[in-house]
C-alpha atoms as a PDB file:
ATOM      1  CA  UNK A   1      10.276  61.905  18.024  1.00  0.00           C
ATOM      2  CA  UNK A   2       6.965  63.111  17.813  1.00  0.00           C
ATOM      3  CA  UNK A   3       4.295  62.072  15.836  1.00  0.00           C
ATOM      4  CA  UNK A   4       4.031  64.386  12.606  1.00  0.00           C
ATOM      5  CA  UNK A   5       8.565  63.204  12.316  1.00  0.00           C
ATOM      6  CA  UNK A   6       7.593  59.885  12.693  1.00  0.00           C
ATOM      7  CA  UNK A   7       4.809  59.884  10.008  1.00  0.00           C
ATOM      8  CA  UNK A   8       7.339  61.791   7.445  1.00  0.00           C
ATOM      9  CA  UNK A   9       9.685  59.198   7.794  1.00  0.00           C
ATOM     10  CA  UNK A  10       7.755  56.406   6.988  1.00  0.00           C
ATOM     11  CA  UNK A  11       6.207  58.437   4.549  1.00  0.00           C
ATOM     12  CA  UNK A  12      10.398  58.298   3.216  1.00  0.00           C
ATOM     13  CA  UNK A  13      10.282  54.942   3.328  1.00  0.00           C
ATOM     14  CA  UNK A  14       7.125  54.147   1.833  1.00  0.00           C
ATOM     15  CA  UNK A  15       8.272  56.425  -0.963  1.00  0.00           C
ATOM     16  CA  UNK A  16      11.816  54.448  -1.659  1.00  0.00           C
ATOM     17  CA  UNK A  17       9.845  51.127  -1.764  1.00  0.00           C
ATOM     18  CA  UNK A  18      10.781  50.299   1.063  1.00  0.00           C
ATOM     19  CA  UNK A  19       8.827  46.719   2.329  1.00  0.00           C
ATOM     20  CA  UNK A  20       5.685  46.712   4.641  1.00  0.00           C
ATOM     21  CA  UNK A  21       7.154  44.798   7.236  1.00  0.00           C
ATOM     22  CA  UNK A  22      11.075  46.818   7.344  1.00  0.00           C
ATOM     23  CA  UNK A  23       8.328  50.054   7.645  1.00  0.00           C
ATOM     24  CA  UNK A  24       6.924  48.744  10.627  1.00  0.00           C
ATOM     25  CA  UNK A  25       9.619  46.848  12.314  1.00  0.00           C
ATOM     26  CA  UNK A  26      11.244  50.537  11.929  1.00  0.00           C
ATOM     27  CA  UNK A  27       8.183  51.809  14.473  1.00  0.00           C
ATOM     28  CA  UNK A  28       8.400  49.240  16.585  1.00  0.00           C
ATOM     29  CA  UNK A  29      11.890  50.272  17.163  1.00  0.00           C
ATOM     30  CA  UNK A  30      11.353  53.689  17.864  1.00  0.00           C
ATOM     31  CA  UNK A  31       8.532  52.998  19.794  1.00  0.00           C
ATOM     32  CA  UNK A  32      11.122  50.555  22.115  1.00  0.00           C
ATOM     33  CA  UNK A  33      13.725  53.439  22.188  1.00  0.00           C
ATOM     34  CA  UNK A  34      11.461  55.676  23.452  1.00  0.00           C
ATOM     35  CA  UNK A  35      10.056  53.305  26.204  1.00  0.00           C
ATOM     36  CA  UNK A  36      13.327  52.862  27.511  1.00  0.00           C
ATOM     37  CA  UNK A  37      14.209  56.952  27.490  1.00  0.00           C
ATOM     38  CA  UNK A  38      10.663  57.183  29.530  1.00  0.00           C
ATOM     39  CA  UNK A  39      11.825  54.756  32.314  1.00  0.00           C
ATOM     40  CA  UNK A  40      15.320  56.156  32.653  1.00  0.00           C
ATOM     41  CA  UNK A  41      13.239  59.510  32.956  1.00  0.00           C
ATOM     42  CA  UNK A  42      15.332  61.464  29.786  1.00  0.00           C
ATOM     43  CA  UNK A  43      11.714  62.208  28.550  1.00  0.00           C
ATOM     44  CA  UNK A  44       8.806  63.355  31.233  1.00  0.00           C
ATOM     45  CA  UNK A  45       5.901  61.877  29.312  1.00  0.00           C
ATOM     46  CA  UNK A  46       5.366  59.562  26.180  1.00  0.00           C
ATOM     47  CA  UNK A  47       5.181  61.093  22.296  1.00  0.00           C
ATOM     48  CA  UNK A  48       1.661  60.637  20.453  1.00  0.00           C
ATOM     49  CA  UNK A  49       2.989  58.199  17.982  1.00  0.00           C
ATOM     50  CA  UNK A  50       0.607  57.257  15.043  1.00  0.00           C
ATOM     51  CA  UNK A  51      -0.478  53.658  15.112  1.00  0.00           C
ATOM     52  CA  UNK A  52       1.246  50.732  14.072  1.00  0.00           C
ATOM     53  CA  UNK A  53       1.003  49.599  10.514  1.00  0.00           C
ATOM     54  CA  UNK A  54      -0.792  46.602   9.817  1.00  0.00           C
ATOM     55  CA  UNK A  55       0.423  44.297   7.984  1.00  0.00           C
ATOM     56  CA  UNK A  56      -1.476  41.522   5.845  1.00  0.00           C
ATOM     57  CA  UNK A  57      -1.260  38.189   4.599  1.00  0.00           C
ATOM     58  CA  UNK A  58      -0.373  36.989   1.523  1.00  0.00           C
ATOM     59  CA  UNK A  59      -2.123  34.121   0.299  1.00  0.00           C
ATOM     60  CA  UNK A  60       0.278  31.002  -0.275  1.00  0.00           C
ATOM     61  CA  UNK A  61       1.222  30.421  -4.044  1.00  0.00           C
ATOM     62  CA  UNK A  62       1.084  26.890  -4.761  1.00  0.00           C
ATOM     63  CA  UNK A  63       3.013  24.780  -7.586  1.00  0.00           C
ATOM     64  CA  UNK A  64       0.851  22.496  -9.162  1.00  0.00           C
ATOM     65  CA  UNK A  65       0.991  18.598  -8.694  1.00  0.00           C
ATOM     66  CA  UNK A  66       2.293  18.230 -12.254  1.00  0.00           C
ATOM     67  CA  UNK A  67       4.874  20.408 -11.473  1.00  0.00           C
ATOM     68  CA  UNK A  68       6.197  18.823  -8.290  1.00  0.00           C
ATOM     69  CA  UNK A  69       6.150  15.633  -9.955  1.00  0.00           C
ATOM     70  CA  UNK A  70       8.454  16.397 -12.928  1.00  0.00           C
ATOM     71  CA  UNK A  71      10.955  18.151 -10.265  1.00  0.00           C
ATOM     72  CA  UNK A  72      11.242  15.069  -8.135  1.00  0.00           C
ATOM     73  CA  UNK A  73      11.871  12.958 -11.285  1.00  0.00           C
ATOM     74  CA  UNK A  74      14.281  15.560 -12.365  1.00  0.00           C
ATOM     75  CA  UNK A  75      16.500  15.796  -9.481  1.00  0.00           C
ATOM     76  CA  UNK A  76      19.672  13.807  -8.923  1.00  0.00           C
ATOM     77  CA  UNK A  77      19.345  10.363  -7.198  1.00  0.00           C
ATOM     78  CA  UNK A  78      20.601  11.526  -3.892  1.00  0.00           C
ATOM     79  CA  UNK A  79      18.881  14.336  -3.585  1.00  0.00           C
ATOM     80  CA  UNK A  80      15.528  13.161  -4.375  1.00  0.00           C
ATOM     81  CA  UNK A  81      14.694  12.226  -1.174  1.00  0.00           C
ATOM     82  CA  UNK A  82      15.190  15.588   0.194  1.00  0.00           C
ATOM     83  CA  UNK A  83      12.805  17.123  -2.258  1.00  0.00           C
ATOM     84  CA  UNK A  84      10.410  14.314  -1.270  1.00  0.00           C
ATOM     85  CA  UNK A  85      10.004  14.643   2.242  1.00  0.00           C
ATOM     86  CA  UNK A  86       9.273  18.492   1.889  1.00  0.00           C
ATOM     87  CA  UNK A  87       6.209  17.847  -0.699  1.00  0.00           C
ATOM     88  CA  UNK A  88       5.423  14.434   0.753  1.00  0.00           C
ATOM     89  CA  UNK A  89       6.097  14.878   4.466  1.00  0.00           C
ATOM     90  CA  UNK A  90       5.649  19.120   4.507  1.00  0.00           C
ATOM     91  CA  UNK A  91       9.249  19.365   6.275  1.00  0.00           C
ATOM     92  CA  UNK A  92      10.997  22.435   6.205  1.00  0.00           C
ATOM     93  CA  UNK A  93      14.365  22.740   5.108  1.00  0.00           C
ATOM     94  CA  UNK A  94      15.907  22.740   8.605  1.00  0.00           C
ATOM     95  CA  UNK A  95      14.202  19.526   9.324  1.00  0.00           C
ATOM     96  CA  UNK A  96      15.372  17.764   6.250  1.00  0.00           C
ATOM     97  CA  UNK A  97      18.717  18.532   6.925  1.00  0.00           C
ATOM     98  CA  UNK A  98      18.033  17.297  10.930  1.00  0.00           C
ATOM     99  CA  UNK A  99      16.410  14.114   9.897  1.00  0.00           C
ATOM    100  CA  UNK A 100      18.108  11.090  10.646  1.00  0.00           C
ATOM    101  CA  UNK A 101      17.599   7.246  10.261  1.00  0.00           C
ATOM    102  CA  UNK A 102      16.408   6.662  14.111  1.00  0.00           C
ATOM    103  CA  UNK A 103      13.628   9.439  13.108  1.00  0.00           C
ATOM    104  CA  UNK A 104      12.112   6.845  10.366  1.00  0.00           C
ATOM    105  CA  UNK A 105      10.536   3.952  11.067  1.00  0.00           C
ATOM    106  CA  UNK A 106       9.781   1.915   7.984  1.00  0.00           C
ATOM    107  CA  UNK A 107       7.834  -0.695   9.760  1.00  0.00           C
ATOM    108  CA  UNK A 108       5.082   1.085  11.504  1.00  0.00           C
ATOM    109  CA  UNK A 109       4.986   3.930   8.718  1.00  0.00           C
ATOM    110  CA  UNK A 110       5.923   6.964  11.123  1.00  0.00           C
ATOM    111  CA  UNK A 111       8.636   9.857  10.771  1.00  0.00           C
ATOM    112  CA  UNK A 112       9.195  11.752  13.862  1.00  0.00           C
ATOM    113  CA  UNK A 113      10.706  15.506  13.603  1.00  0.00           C
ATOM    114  CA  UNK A 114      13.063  16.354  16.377  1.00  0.00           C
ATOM    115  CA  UNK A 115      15.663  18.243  14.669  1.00  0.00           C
ATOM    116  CA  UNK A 116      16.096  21.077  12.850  1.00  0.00           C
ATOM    117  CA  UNK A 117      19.302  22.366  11.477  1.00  0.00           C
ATOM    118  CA  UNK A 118      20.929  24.868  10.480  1.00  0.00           C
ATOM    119  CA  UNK A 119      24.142  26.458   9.676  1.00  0.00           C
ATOM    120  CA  UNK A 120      24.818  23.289  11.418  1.00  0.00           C
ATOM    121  CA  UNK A 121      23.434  24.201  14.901  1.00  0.00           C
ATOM    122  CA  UNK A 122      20.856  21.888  16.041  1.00  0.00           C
ATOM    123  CA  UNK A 123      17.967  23.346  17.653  1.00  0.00           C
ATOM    124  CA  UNK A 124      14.102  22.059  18.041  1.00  0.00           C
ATOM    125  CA  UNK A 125      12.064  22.238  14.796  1.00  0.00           C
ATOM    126  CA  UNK A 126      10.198  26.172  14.497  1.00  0.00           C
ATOM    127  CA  UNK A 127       7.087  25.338  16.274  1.00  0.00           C
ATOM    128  CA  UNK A 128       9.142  24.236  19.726  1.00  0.00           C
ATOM    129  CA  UNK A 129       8.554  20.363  19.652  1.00  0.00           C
ATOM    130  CA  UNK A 130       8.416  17.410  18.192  1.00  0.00           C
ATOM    131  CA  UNK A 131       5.723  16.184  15.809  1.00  0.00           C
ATOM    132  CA  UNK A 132       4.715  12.859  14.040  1.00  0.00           C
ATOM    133  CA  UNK A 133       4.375  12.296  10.350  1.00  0.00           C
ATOM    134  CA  UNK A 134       3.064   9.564   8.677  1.00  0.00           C
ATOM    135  CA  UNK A 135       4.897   8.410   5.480  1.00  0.00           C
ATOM    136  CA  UNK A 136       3.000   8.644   2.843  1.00  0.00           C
ATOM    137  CA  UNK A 137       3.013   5.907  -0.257  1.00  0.00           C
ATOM    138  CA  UNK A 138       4.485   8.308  -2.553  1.00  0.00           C
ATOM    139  CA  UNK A 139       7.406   9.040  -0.040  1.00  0.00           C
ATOM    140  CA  UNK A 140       8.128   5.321   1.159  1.00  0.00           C
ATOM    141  CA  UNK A 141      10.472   4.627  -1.728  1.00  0.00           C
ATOM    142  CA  UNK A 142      12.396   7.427  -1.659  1.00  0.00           C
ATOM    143  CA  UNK A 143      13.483   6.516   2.235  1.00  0.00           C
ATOM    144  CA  UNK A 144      13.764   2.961   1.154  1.00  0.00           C
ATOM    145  CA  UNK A 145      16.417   4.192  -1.311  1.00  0.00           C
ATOM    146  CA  UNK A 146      18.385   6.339   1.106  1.00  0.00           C
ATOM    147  CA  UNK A 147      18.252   3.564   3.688  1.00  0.00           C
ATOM    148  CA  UNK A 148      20.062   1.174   0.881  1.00  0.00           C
ATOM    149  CA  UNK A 149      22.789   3.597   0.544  1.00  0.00           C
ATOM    150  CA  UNK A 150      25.946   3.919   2.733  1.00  0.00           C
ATOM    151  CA  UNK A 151      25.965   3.663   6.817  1.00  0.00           C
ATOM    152  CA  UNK A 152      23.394   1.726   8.732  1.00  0.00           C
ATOM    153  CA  UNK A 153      24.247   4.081  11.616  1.00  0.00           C
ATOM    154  CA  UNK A 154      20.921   5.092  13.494  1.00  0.00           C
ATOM    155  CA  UNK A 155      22.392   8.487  14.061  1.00  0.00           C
ATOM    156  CA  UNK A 156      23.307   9.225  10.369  1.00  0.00           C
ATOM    157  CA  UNK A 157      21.427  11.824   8.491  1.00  0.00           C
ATOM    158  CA  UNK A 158      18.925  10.535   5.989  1.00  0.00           C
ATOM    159  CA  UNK A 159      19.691  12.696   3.706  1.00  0.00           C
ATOM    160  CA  UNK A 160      23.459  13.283   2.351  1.00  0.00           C
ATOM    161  CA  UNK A 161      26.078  14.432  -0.289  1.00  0.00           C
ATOM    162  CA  UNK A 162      27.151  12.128  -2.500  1.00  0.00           C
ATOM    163  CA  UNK A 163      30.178  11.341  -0.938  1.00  0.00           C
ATOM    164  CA  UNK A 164      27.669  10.664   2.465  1.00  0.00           C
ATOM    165  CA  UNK A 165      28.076  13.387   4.284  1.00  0.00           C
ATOM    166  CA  UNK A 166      25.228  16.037   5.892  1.00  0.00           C
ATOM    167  CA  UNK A 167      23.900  18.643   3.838  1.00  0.00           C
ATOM    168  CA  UNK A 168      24.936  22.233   3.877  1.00  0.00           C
ATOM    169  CA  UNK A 169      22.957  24.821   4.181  1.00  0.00           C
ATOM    170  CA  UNK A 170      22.490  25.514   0.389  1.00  0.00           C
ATOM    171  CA  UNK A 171      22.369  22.260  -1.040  1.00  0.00           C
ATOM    172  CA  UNK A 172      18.646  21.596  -0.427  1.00  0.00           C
ATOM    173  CA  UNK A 173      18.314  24.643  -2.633  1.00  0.00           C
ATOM    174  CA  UNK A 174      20.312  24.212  -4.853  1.00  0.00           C
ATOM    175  CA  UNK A 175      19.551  20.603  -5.823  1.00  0.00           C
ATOM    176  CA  UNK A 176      15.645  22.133  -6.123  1.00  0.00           C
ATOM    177  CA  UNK A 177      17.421  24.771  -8.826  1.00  0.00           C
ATOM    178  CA  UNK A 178      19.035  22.369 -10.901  1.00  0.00           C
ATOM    179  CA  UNK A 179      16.092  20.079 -10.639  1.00  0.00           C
ATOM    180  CA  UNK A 180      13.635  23.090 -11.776  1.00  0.00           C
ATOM    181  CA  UNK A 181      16.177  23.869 -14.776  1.00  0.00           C
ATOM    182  CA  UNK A 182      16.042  20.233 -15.922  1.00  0.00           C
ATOM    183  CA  UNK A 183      12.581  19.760 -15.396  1.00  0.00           C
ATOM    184  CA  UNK A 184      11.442  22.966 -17.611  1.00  0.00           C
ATOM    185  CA  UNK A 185       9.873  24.747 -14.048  1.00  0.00           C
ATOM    186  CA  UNK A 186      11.022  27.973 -12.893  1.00  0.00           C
ATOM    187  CA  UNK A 187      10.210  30.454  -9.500  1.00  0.00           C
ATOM    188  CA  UNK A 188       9.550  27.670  -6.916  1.00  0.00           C
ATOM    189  CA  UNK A 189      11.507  27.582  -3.267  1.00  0.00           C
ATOM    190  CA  UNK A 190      11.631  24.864  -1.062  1.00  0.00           C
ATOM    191  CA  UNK A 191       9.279  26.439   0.673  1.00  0.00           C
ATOM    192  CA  UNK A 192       6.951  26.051  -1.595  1.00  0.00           C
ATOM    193  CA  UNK A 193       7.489  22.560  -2.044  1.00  0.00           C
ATOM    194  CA  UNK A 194       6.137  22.447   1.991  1.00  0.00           C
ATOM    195  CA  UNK A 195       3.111  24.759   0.840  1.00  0.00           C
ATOM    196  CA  UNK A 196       2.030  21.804  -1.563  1.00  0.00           C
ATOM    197  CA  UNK A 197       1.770  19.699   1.083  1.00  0.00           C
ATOM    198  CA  UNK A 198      -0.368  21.697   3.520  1.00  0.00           C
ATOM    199  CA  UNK A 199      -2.705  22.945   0.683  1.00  0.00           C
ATOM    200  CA  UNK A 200      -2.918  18.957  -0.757  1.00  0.00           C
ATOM    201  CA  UNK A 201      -4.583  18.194   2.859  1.00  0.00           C
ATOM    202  CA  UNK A 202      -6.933  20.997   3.048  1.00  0.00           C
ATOM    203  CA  UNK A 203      -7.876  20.001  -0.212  1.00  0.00           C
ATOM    204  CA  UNK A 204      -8.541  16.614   0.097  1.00  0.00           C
ATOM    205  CA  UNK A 205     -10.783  17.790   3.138  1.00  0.00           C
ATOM    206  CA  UNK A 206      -8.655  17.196   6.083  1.00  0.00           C
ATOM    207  CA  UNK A 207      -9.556  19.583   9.128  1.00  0.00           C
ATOM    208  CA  UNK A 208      -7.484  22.503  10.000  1.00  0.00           C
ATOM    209  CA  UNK A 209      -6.407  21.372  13.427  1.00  0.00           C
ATOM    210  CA  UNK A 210      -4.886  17.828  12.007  1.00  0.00           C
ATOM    211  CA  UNK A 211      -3.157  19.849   9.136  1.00  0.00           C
ATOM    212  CA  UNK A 212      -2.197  21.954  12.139  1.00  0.00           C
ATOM    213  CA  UNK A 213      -0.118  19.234  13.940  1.00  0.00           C
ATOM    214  CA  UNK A 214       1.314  17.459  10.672  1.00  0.00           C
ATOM    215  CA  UNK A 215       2.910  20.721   9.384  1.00  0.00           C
ATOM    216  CA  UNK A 216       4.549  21.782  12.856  1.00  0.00           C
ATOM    217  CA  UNK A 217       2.614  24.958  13.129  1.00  0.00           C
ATOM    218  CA  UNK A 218       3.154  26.877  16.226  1.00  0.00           C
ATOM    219  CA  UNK A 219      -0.564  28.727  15.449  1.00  0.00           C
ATOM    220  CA  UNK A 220      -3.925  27.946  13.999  1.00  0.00           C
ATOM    221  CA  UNK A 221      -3.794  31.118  12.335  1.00  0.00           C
ATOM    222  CA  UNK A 222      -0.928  30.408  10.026  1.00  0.00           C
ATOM    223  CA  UNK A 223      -2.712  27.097   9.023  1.00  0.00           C
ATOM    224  CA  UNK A 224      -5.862  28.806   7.888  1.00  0.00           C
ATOM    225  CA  UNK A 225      -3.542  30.706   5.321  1.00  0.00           C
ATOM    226  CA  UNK A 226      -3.902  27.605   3.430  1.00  0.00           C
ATOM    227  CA  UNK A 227      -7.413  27.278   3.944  1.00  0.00           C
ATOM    228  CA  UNK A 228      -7.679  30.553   1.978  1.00  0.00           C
ATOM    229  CA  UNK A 229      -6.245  29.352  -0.511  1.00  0.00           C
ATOM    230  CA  UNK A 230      -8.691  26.226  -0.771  1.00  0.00           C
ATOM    231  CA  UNK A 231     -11.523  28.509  -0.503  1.00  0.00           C
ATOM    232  CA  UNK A 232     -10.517  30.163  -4.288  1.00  0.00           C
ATOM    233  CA  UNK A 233      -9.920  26.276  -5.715  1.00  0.00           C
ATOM    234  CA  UNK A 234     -13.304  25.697  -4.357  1.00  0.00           C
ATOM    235  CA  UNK A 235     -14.689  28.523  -5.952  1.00  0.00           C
ATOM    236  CA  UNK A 236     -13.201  28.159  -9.241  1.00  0.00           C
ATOM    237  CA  UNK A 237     -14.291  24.255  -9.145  1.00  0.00           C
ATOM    238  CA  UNK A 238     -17.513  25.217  -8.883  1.00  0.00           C
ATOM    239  CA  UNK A 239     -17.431  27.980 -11.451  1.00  0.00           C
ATOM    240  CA  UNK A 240     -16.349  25.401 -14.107  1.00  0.00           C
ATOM    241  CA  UNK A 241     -20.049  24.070 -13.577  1.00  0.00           C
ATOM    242  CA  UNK A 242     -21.469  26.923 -15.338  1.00  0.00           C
ATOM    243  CA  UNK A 243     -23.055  30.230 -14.298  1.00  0.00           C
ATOM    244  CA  UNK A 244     -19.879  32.080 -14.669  1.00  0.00           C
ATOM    245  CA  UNK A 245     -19.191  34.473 -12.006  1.00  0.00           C
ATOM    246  CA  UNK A 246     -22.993  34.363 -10.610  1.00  0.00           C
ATOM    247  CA  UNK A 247     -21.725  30.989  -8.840  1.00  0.00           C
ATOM    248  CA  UNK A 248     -19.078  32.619  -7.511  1.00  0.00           C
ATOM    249  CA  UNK A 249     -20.837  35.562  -6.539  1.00  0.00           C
ATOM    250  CA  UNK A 250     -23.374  33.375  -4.369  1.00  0.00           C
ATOM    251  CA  UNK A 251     -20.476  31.031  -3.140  1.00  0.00           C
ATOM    252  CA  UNK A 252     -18.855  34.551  -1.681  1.00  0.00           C
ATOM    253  CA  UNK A 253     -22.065  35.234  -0.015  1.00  0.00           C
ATOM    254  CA  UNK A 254     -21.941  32.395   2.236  1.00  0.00           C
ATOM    255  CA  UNK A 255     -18.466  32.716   3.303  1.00  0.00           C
END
């Protein structure tokens, strides 16, 4: 496929809508098949192919502490504590669902992520190992509650169904739906729940490389996502001082 076929296709694709990232993943493809024809000599030489699409980053949309708080209080006994440790702890869902009572120690104030599951396969957590949390205030009493209920095994999962058994895959989500519904919230995944908690450390001026290691990112570079997003509160905070978008202007400048 040379590189004027290869440009009207994507041009195609653009034109159906179709996403950024499918676009390029599609190029990438090509680009593979046509690696492998090379080396098993079908073609004598390599096409000009036009470059790679770049793709961007979109800035993390946050729910507001207000918001998270009503959800929590919304959602059914059992299931709070899930909900907790995502905006409390910044666990993904995986990891909530891998979490079990040997991972939490009360006493010295430490959760440690080993698990993550999913579809019920165990694997490592995303970023390849295991990471320390400390429990917050705000989260404490939500373990203390799921340690009160049902089996004292070590092994159990924290959290459970109401009849004690391990989550499925959807009930994480779907507890955060009904919660959202009850609580007068709408358009927030669990995901988003775990955003909250990286963008509350950034802004209460923790350093990128600490946020780093509490959220289990594999890369700096994901981490300063959240940063971004900081760097607009900041703005916006200082706005509110007065000067309108003159203080913004110079805060820009010295980014």
């Amino acid at each position: 496929m040379e590189q004027p076929a290869l440009t009207e296709l994507d041009a195609t694709l653009a034109k159906a809508k179709v996403s950024l990232a499918f676009r390029r993943n599609h190029q990438v493809l090509v680009r593979s098949i046509l690696r492998a024809a090379l080396v098993a000599e079908f073609l004598p030489a390599m096409p000009d192919l036009p470059k790679l699409l770049k793709l961007g980053h979109k800035v993390a949309k946050v729910p507001a502490t207000e918001e998270v708080d009503r959800v929590i209080a919304a959602s059914r006994a059992h299931q709070r504590v899930a909900l907790a440790l995502a905006v409390h702890a910044g666990l993904r869902a995986g990891e909530i669902r891998g979490l079990r009572r040997c991972d939490v120690d009360l006493r010295v104030g430490l959760l440690t992520i080993r698990e993550n599951r999913c579809h019920g396969k165990i694997s490592a957590p995303k970023s390849g190992h295991e990471r320390v949390v400390p429990i917050a205030d705000a989260l404490r009493p939500h373990l203390v509650a799921a340690f009160g209920c049902g089996t004292s095994d070590p092994r159990a999962h924290v959290c459970r169904t109401r009849l004690g058994e391990p989550l499925s895959q959807n009930s994480i989500y779907d507890a955060l739906e009904r919660a959202q519904v009850r609580a007068g919230v709408s358009g927030w995944k669990v995901h988003a729940l775990r955003h909250h908690f990286v963008t509350t450390l950034f802004r209460r001026g923790v350093g990128a490389n600490v946020v780093q290691r509490l959220a289990g990112h594999h890369s700096l570079t994901v981490t300063q996502r959240y940063a971004h997003t900081t760097e607009i509160d900041l703005r916006e905070a200082v706005a509110l001082l007065g000067g309108g978008n003159s203080v913004v202007t110079a805060a820009s400048t010295s980014l």
